[in-house]
C-alpha atoms as a PDB file:
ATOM      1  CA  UNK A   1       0.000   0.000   0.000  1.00  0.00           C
ATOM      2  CA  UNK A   2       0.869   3.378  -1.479  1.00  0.00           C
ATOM      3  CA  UNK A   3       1.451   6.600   1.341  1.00  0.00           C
ATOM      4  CA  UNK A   4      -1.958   8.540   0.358  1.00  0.00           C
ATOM      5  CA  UNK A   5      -1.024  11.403  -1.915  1.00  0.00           C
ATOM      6  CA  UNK A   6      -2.380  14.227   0.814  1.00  0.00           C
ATOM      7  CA  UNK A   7      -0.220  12.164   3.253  1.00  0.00           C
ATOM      8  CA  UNK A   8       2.702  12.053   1.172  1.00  0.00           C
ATOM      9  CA  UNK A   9       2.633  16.050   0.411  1.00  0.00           C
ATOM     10  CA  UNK A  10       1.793  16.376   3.702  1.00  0.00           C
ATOM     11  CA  UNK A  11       5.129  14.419   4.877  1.00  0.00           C
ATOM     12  CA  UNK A  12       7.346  15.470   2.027  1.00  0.00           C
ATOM     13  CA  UNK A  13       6.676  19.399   3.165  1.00  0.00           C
ATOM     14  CA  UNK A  14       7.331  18.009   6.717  1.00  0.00           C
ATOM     15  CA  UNK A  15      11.072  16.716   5.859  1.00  0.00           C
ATOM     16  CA  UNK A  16      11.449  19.533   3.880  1.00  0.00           C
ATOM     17  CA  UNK A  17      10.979  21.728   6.781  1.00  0.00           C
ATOM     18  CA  UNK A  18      13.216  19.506   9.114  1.00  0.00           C
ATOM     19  CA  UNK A  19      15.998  18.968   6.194  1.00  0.00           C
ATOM     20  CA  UNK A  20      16.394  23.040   5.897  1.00  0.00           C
ATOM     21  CA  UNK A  21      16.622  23.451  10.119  1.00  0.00           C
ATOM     22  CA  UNK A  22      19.120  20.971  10.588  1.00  0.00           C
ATOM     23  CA  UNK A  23      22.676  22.520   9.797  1.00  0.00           C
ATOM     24  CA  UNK A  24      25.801  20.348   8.754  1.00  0.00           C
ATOM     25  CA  UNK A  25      27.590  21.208  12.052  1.00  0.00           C
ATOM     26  CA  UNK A  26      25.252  19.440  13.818  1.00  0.00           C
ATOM     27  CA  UNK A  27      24.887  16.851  11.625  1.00  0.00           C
ATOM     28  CA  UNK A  28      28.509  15.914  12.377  1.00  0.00           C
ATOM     29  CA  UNK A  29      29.077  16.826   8.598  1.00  0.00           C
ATOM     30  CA  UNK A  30      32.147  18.755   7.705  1.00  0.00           C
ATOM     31  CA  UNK A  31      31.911  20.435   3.764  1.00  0.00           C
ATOM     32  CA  UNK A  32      34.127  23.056   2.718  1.00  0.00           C
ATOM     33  CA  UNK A  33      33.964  26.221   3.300  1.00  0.00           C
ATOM     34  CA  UNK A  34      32.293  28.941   1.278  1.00  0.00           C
ATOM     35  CA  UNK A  35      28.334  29.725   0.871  1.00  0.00           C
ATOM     36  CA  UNK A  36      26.189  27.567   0.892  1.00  0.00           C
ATOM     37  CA  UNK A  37      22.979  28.274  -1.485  1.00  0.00           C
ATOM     38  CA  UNK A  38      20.729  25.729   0.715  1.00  0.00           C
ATOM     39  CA  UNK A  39      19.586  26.319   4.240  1.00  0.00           C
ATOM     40  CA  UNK A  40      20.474  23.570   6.336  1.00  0.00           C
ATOM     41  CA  UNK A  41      21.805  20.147   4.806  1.00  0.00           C
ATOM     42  CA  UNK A  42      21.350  19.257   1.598  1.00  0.00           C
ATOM     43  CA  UNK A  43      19.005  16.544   0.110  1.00  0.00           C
ATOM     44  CA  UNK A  44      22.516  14.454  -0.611  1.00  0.00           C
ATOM     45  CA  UNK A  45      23.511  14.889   2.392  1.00  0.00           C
ATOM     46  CA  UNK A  46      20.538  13.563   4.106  1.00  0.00           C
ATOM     47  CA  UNK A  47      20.649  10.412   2.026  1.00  0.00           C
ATOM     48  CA  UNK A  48      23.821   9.882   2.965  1.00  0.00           C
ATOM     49  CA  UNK A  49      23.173   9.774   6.785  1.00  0.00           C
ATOM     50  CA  UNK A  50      20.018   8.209   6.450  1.00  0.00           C
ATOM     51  CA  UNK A  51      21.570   5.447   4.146  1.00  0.00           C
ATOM     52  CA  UNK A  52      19.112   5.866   1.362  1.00  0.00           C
ATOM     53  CA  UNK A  53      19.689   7.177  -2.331  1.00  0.00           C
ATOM     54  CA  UNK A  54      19.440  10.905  -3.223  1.00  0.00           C
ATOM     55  CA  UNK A  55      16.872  10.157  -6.039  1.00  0.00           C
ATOM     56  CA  UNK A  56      14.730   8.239  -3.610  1.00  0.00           C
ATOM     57  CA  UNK A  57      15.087  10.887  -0.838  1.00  0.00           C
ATOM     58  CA  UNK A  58      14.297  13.579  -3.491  1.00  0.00           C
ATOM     59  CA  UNK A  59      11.261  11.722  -4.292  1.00  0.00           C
ATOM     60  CA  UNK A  60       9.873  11.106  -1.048  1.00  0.00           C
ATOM     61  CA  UNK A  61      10.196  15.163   0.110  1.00  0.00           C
ATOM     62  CA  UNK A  62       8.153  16.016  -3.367  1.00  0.00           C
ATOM     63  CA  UNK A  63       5.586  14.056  -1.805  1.00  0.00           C
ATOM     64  CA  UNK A  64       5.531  11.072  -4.693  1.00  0.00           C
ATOM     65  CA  UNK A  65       3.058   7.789  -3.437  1.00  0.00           C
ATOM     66  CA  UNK A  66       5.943   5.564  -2.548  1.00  0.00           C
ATOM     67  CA  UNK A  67       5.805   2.936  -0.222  1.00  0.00           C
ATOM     68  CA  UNK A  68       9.161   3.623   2.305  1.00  0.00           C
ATOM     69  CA  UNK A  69       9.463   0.500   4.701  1.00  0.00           C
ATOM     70  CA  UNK A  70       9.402   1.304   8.353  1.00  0.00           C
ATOM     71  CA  UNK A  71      13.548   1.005   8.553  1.00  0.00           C
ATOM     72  CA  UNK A  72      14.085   3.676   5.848  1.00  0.00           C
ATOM     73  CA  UNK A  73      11.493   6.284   7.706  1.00  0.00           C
ATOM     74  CA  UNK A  74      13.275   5.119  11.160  1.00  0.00           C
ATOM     75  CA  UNK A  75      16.825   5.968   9.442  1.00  0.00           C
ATOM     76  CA  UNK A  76      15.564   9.462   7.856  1.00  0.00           C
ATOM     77  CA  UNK A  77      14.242  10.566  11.607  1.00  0.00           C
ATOM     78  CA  UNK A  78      17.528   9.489  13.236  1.00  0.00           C
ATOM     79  CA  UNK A  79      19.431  11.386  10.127  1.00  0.00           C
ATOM     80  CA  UNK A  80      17.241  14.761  10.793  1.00  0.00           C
ATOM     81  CA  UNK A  81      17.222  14.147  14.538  1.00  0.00           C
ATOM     82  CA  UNK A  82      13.740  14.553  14.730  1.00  0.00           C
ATOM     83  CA  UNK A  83      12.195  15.170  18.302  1.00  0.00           C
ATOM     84  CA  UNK A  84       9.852  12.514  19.636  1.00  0.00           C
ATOM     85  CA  UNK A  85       7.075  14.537  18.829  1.00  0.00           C
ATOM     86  CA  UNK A  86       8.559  15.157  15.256  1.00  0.00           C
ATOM     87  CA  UNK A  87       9.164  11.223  15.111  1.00  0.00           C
ATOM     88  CA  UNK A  88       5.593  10.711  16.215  1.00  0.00           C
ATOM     89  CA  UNK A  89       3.920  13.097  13.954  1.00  0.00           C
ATOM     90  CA  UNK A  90       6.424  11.482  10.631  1.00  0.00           C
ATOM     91  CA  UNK A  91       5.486   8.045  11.678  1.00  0.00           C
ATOM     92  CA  UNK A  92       1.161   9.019  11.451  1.00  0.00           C
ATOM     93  CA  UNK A  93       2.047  10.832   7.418  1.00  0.00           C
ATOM     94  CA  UNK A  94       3.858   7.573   6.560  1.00  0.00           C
ATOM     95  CA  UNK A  95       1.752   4.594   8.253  1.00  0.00           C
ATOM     96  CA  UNK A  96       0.399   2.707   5.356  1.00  0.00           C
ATOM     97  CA  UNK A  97      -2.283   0.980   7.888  1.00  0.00           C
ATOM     98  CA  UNK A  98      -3.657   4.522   8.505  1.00  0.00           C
ATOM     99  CA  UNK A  99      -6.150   5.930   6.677  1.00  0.00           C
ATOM    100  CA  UNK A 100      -7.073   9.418   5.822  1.00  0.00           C
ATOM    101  CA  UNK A 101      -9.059  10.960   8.923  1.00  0.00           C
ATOM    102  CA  UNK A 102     -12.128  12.551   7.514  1.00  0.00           C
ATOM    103  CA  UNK A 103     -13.479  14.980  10.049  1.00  0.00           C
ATOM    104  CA  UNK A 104     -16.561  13.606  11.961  1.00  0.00           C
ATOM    105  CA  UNK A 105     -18.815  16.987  10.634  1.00  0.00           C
ATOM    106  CA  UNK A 106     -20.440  19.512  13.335  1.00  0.00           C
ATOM    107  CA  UNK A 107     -19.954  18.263  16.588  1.00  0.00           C
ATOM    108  CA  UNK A 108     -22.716  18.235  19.546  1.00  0.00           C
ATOM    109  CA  UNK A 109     -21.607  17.876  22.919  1.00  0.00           C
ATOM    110  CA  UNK A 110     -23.364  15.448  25.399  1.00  0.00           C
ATOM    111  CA  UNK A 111     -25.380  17.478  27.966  1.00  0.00           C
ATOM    112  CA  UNK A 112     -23.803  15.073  30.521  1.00  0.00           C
ATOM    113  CA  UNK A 113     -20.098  16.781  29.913  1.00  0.00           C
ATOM    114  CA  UNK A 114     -21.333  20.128  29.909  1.00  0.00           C
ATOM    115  CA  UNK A 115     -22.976  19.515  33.498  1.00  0.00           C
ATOM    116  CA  UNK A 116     -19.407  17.787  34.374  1.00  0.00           C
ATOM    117  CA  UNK A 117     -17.469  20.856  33.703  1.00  0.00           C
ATOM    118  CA  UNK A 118     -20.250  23.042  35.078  1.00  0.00           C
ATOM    119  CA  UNK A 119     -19.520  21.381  38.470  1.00  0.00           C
ATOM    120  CA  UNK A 120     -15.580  22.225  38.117  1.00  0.00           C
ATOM    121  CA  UNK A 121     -14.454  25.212  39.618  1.00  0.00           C
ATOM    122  CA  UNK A 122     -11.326  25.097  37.396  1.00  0.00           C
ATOM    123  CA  UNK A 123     -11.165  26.583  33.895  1.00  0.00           C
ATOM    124  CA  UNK A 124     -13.073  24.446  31.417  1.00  0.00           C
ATOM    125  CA  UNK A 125     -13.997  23.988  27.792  1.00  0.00           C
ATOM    126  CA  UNK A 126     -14.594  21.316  25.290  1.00  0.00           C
ATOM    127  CA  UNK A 127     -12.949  21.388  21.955  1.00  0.00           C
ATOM    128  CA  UNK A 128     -12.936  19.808  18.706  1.00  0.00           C
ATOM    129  CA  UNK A 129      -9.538  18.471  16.484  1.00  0.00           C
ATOM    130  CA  UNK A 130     -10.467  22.405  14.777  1.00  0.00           C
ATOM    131  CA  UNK A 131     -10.277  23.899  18.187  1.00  0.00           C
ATOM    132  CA  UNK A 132     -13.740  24.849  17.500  1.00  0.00           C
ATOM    133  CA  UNK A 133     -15.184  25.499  21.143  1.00  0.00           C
ATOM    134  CA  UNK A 134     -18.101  23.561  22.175  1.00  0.00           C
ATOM    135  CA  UNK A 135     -18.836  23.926  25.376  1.00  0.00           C
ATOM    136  CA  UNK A 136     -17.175  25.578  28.426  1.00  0.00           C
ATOM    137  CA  UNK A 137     -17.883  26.607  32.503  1.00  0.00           C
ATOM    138  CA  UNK A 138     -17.813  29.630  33.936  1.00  0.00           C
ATOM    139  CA  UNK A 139     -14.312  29.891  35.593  1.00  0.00           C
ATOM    140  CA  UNK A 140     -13.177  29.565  31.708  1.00  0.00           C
ATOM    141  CA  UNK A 141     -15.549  32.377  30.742  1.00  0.00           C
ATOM    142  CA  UNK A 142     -13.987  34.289  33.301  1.00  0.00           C
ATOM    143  CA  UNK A 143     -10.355  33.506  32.318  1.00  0.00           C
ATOM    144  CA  UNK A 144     -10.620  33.825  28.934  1.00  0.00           C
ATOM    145  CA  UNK A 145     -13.234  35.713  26.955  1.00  0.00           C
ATOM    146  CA  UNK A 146     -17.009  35.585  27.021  1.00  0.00           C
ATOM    147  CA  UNK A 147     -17.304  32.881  24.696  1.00  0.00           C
ATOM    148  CA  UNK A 148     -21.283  33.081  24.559  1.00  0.00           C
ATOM    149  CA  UNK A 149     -20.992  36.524  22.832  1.00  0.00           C
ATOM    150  CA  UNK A 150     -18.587  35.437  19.820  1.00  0.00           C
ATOM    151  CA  UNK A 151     -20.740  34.525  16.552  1.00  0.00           C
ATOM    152  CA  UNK A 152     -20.737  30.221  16.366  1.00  0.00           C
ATOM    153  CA  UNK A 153     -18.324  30.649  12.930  1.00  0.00           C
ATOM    154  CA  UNK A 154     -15.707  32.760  14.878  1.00  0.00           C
ATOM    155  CA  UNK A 155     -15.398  30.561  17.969  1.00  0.00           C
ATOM    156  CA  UNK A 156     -12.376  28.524  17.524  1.00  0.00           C
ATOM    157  CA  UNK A 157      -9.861  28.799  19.802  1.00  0.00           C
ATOM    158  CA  UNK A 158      -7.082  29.278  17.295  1.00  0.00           C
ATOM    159  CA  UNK A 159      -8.885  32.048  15.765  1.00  0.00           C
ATOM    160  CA  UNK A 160      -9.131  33.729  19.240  1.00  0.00           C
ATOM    161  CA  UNK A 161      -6.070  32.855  20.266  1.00  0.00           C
ATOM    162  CA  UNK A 162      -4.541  35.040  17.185  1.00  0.00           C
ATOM    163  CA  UNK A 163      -7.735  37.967  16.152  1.00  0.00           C
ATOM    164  CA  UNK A 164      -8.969  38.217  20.074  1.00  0.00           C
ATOM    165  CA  UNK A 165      -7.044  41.445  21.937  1.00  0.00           C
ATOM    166  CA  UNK A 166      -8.808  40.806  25.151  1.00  0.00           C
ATOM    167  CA  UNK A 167      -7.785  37.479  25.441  1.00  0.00           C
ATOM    168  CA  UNK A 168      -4.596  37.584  24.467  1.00  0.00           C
ATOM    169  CA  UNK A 169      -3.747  40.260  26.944  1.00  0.00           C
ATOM    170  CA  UNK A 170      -4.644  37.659  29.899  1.00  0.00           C
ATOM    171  CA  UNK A 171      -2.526  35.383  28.346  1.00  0.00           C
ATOM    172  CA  UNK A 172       0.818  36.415  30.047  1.00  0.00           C
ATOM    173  CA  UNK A 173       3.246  33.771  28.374  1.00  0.00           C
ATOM    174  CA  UNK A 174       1.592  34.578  24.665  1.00  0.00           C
ATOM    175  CA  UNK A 175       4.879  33.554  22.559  1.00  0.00           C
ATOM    176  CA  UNK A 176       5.238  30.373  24.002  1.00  0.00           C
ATOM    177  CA  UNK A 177       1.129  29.278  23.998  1.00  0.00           C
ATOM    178  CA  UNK A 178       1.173  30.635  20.954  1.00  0.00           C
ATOM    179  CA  UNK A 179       3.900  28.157  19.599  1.00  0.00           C
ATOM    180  CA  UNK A 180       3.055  25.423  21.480  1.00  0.00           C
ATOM    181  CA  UNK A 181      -1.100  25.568  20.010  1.00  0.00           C
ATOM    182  CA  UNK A 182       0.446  26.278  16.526  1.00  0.00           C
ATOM    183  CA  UNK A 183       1.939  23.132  16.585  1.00  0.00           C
ATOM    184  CA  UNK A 184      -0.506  21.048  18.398  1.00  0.00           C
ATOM    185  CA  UNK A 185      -2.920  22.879  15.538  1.00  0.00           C
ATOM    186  CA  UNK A 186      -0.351  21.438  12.564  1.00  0.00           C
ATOM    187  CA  UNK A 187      -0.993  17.787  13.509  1.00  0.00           C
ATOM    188  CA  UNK A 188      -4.322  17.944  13.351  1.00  0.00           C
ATOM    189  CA  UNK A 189      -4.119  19.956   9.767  1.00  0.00           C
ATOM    190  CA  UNK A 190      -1.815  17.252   8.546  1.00  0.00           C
ATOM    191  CA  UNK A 191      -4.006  14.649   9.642  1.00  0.00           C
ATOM    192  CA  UNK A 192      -6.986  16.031   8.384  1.00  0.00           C
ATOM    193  CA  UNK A 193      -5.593  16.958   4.815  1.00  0.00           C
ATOM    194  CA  UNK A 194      -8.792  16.221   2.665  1.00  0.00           C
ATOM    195  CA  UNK A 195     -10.963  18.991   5.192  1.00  0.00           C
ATOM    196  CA  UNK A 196     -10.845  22.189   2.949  1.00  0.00           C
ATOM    197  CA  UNK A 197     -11.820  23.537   6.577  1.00  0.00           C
ATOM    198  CA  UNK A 198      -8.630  23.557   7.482  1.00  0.00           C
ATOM    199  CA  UNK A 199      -7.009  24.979   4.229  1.00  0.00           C
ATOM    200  CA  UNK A 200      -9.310  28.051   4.597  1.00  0.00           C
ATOM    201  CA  UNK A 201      -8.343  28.592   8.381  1.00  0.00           C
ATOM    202  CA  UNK A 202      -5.027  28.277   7.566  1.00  0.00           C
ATOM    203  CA  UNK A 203      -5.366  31.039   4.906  1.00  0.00           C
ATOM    204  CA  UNK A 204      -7.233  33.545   6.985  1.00  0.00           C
ATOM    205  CA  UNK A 205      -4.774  33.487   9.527  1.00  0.00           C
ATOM    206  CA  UNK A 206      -1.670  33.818   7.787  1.00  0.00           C
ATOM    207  CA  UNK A 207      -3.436  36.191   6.232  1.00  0.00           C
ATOM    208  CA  UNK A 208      -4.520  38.279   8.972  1.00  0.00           C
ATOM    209  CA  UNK A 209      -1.933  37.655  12.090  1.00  0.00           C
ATOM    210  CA  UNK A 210       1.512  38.286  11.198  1.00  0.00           C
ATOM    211  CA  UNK A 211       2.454  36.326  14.484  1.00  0.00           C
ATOM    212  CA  UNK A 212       0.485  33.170  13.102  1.00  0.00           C
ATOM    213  CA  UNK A 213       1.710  33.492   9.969  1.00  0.00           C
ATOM    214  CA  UNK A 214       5.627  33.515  11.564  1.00  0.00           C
ATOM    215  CA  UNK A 215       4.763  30.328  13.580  1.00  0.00           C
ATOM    216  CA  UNK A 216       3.488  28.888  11.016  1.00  0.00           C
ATOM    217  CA  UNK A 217       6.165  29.088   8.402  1.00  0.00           C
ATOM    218  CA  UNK A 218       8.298  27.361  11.214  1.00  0.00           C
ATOM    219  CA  UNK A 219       6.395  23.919  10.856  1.00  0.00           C
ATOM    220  CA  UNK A 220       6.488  23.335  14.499  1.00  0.00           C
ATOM    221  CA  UNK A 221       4.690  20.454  15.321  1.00  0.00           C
ATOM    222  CA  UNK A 222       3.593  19.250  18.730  1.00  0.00           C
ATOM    223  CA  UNK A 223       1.654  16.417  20.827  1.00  0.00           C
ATOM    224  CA  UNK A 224      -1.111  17.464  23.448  1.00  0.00           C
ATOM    225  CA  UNK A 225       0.380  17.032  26.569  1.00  0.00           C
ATOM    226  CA  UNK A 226       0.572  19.372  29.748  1.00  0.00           C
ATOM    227  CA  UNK A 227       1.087  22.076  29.356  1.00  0.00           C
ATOM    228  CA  UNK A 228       1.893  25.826  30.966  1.00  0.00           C
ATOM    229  CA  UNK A 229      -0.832  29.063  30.816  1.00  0.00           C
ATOM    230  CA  UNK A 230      -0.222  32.400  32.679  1.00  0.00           C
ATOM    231  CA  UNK A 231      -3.140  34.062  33.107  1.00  0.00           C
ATOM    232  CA  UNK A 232      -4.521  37.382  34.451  1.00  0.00           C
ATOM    233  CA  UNK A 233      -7.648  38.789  33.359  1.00  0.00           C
ATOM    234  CA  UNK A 234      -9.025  42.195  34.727  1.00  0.00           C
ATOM    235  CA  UNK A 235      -9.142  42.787  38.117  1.00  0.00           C
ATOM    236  CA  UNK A 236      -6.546  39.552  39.570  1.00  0.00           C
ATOM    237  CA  UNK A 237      -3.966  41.529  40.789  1.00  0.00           C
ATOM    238  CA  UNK A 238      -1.489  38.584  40.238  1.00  0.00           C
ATOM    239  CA  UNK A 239      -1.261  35.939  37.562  1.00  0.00           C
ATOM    240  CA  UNK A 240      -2.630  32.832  37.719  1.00  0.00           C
ATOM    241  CA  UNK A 241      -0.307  29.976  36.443  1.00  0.00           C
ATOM    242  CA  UNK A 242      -2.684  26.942  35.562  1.00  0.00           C
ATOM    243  CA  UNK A 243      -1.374  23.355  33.937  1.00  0.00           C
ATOM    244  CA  UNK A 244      -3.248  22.203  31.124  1.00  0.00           C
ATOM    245  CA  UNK A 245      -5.020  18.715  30.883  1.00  0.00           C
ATOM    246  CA  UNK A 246      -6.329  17.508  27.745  1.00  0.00           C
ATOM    247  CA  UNK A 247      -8.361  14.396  28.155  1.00  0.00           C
ATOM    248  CA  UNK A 248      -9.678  12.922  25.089  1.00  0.00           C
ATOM    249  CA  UNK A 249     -13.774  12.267  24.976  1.00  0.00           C
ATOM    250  CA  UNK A 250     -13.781   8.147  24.887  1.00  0.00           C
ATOM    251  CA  UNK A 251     -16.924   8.280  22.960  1.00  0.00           C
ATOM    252  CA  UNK A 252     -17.854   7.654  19.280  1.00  0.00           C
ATOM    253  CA  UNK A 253     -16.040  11.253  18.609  1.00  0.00           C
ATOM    254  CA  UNK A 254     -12.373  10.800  19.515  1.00  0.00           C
ATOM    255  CA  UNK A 255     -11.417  13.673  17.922  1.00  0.00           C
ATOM    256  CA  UNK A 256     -13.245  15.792  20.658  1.00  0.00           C
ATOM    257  CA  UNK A 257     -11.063  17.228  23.686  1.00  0.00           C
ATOM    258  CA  UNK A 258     -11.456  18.246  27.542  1.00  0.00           C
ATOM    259  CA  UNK A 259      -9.319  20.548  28.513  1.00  0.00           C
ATOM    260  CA  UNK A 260      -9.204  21.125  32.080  1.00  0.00           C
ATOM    261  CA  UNK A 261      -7.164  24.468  33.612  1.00  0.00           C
ATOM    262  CA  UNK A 262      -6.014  23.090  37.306  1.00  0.00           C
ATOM    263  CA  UNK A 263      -3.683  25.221  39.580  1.00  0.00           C
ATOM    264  CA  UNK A 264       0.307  24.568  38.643  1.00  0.00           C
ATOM    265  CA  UNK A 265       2.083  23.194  41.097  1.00  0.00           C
ATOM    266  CA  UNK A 266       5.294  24.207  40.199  1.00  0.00           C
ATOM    267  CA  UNK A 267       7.194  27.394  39.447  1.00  0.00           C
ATOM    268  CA  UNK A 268       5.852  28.795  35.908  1.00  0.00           C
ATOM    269  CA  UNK A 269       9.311  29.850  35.088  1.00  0.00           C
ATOM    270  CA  UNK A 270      10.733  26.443  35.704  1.00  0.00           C
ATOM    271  CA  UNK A 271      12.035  23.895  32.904  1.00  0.00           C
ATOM    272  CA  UNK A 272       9.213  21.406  31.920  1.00  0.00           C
END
């Protein structure tokens, strides 16, 4: 079985990306000296740590259906040091056993999880694989942004993240949420490469935020783990540093997220 075609564009732009970050130095390369016209290492030189040919390297980062065996993607990630979450997100574009994800269509939320949050006093909301929010408490409405008042088509958390003013002004570590939900967002726009939806959210938003359109360009990508949130809305004198849990929904819609806001327990400016 052939990689997909989406899939394969999808993971030939991904080595692309790593190929041109990854310079020769720390490959353990040495070249001679002068300018080099290429950022980062060269498509040769790739194959030659990797132990595969240039032509077939060449072919895989223009996104041609090939069918790579499991060693020769294993060898490419160890050549382009890729980080787990790199690894991870190269092994899901190249699994021929996976199929294209086709998103699951307008989402509704079961009344029971909206009465579950309800009950938290902790920062809430439900969220779909578009970070299209669903469903959220009150603590979260009084975090964030008053998420009842924003039009149904222009509440998605990426979108606020980026086009909201108020709520980016609680958010006291902006640059490194910001990076850290671009790249969670990339994963899911990989995986869902045959949902124009995400196309057209792409394109506003490099259209209209500079910032997202930086991040963006730096094909970041990152798994959902916990994660770190400053916050301090109007009127807390001090802000609030809350660790982020993202539990998945085990339900028929996988693709729909809990994200729960609970106190951090640690120093926010701490390593992670």
């Amino acid at each position: 079985m052939t990689v997909t075609n989406s899939k394969a564009k999808a993971m030939g732009a991904f080595l692309k990306s790593r190929r041109e970050r990854l310079s020769p130095e720390d490959a353990g390369l040495e070249f001679a000296s002068g300018q080099r016209k290429t950022p980062g290492l060269r498509r040769e030189e790739v194959s030659v740590l990797a132990g595969v040919s240039v032509t077939y390297y060449t072919w895989l980062e223009q996104g041609r259906d090939l069918t790579p065996s499991k060693d020769v993607i294993d060898s490419i990630a160890e050549a382009l040091q890729l980080s787990p979450a790199e690894k991870s997100h190269l092994y899901q574009l190249w699994n021929p056993h996976a199929f294209e994800t086709p998103f699951a269509g307008p989402a509704v939320v079961d009344p029971h999880m909206q009465k579950i949050i309800d009950q938290l006093t902790y920062p809430s909301h439900i969220t779909n694989e578009r970070s299209e929010v669903l469903a959220w408490n009150k603590a979260a409405q009084e975090m964030f942004t008053d998420f009842a008042s924003i039009p149904v088509q222009e509440r998605y958390f990426m979108r606020l993240l980026f086009e909201d003013t108020e709520m980016r002004n609680r958010i006291v570590n902006i640059e490194e949420f910001s990076r850290y939900s671009v790249g969670v967002f990339r994963t899911y726009y990989d995986k869902h490469r045959d949902d124009s939806w995400f196309e057209t959210a792409v394109e506003h938003l490099t259209q209209n935020s500079p910032e997202f359109d930086r991040l963006w360009g730096q094909y970041d990508v990152q798994l959902k783990k916990v994660n770190r949130i400053v916050l301090q809305p109007p009127g807390i004198h001090q802000p609030v540093a809350y660790d982020i849990h993202s539990l998945v929904n085990l339900s028929d819609r996988p693709d729909i997220h809990i994200c729960i806001y609970t106190p951090a327990t640690e120093d926010p400016g701490s390593d992670r």
